[in-house]
Each structure stands twice: as structure tokens, then as C-alpha cells.
Protein backbone atom coordinates (compact mmCIF):
# COMPACT_ATOMS: atom_id res chain seq x y z
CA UNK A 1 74.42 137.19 107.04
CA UNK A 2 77.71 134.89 107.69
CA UNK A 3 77.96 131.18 107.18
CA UNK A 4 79.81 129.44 109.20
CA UNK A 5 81.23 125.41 107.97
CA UNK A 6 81.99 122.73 110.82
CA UNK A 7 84.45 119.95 108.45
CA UNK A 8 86.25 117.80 108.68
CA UNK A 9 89.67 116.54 106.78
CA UNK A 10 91.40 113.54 106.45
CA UNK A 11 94.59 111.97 105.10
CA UNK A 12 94.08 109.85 101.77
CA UNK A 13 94.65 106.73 104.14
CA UNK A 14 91.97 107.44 105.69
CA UNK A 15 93.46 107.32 108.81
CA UNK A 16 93.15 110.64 110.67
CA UNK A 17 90.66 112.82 111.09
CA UNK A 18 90.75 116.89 111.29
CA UNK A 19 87.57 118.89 112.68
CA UNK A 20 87.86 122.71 111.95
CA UNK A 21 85.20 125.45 112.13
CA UNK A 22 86.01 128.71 109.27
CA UNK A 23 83.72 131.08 107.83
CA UNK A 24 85.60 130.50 104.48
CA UNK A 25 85.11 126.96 103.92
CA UNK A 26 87.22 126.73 100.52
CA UNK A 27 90.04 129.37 101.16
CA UNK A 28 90.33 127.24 104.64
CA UNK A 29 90.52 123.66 102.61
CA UNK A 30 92.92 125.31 100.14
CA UNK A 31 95.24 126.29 103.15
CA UNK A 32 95.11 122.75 104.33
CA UNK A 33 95.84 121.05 100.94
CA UNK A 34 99.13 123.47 100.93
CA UNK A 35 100.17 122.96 104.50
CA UNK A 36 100.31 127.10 104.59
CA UNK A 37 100.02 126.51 108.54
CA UNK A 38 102.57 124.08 110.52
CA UNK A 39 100.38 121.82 112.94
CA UNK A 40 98.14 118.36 112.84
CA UNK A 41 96.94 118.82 109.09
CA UNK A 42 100.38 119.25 107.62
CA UNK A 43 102.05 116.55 109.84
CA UNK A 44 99.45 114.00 108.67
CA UNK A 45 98.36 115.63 105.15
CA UNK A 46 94.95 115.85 105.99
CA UNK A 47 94.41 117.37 102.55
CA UNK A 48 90.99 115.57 101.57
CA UNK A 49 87.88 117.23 102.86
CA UNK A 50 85.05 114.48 103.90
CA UNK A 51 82.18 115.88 105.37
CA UNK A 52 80.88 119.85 106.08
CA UNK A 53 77.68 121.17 107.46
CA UNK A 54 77.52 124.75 107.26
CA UNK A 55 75.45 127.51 109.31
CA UNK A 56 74.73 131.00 110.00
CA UNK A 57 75.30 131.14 113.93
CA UNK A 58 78.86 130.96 114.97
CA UNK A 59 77.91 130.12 118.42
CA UNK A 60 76.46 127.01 116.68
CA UNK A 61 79.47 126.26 114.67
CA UNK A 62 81.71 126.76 117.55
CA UNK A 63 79.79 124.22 119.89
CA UNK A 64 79.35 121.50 117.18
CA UNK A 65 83.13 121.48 116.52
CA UNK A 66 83.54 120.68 120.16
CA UNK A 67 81.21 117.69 120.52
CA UNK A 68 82.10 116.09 117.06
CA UNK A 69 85.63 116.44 118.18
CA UNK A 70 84.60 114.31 121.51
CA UNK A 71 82.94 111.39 119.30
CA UNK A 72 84.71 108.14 118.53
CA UNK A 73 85.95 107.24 115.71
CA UNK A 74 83.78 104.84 114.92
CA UNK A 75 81.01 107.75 115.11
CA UNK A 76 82.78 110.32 112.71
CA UNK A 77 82.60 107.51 110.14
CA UNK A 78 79.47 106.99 110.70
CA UNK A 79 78.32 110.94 110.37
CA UNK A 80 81.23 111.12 107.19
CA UNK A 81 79.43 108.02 105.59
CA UNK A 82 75.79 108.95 105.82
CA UNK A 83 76.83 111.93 103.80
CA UNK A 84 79.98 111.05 101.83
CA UNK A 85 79.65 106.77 101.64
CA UNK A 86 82.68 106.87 99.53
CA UNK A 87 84.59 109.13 101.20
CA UNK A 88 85.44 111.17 98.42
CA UNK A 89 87.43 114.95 98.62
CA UNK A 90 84.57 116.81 98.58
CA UNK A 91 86.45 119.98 98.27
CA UNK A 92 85.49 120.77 94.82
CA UNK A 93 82.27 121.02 95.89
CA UNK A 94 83.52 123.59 99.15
């Protein structure tokens, strides 16, 4: 069985945020902290990962990357800090 990872990145500002959906959650964070693909993350060095869930339907993963991506700001903090209060780079945990 697959698992899937719904994430999401930020700068060490603080003050973007990146929402991604991979079935490799640490070769995908490892990518980002390189900037191996041109785009948002390497134009704003979203290189800190905040905040995964993770599950085995990709139909699930796929439809909870779309609404987080709709959700304020003020709500991503709010789902990153229930998890992750001190927003640390959880990616040595990924």
C-alpha cells in the first residue's frame, strides 16, 4: 500500500507558504531544500518543511492539497501551529 504526504514548506521568514502533495515525502523536501526544480519554492527558498499529514488514498491527498491551498493565511498558521507551535523544519523527521 502507498502513502501519500499533503505539506507544506515555507521560507525561514516565515513568510510564504508552499502546499505540495508527493508519495516520497523526504526525497520531495530534499528537492526543495536544493531548488533541483525552477518555480515558487526556489524563488522564495521555501526550504523548511512545517506541517505534513500523510495517507494511503491519493484521491484523498489530491483533494486536501486543493482546499488547504484555498485557506487563508491566517488558517494555515493555525493548522501549522496546532501541530508544529514553533514552527520548526520538521524535515528531519520526513
Amino acid at each position: 500500500m502507498k502513502t501519500y504526504y499533503v505539506y507544506i514548506m515555507s521560507n525561514p521568514r516565515r513568510t510564504v507558504f508552499y502546499i505540495g502533495m508527493t508519495n516520497d515525502l523526504a526525497r520531495r523536501v530534499a528537492e526543495h531544500k536544493a531548488h533541483l526544480n525552477p518555480g515558487f519554492t526556489a524563488t522564495y527558498n521555501c526550504t523548511d518543511l512545517l506541517y505534513f499529514e500523510e495517507t494511503s488514498n491519493v484521491y484523498e491527498a489530491i483533494l486536501r492539497e486543493k482546499q488547504l491551498k484555498k485557506w487563508s493565511r491566517q488558517k494555515k498558521l493555525g493548522l501549522i501551529n496546532s501541530l508544529n507551535p514553533e514552527q520548526r523544519d520538521l524535515s528531519t523527521l520526513a
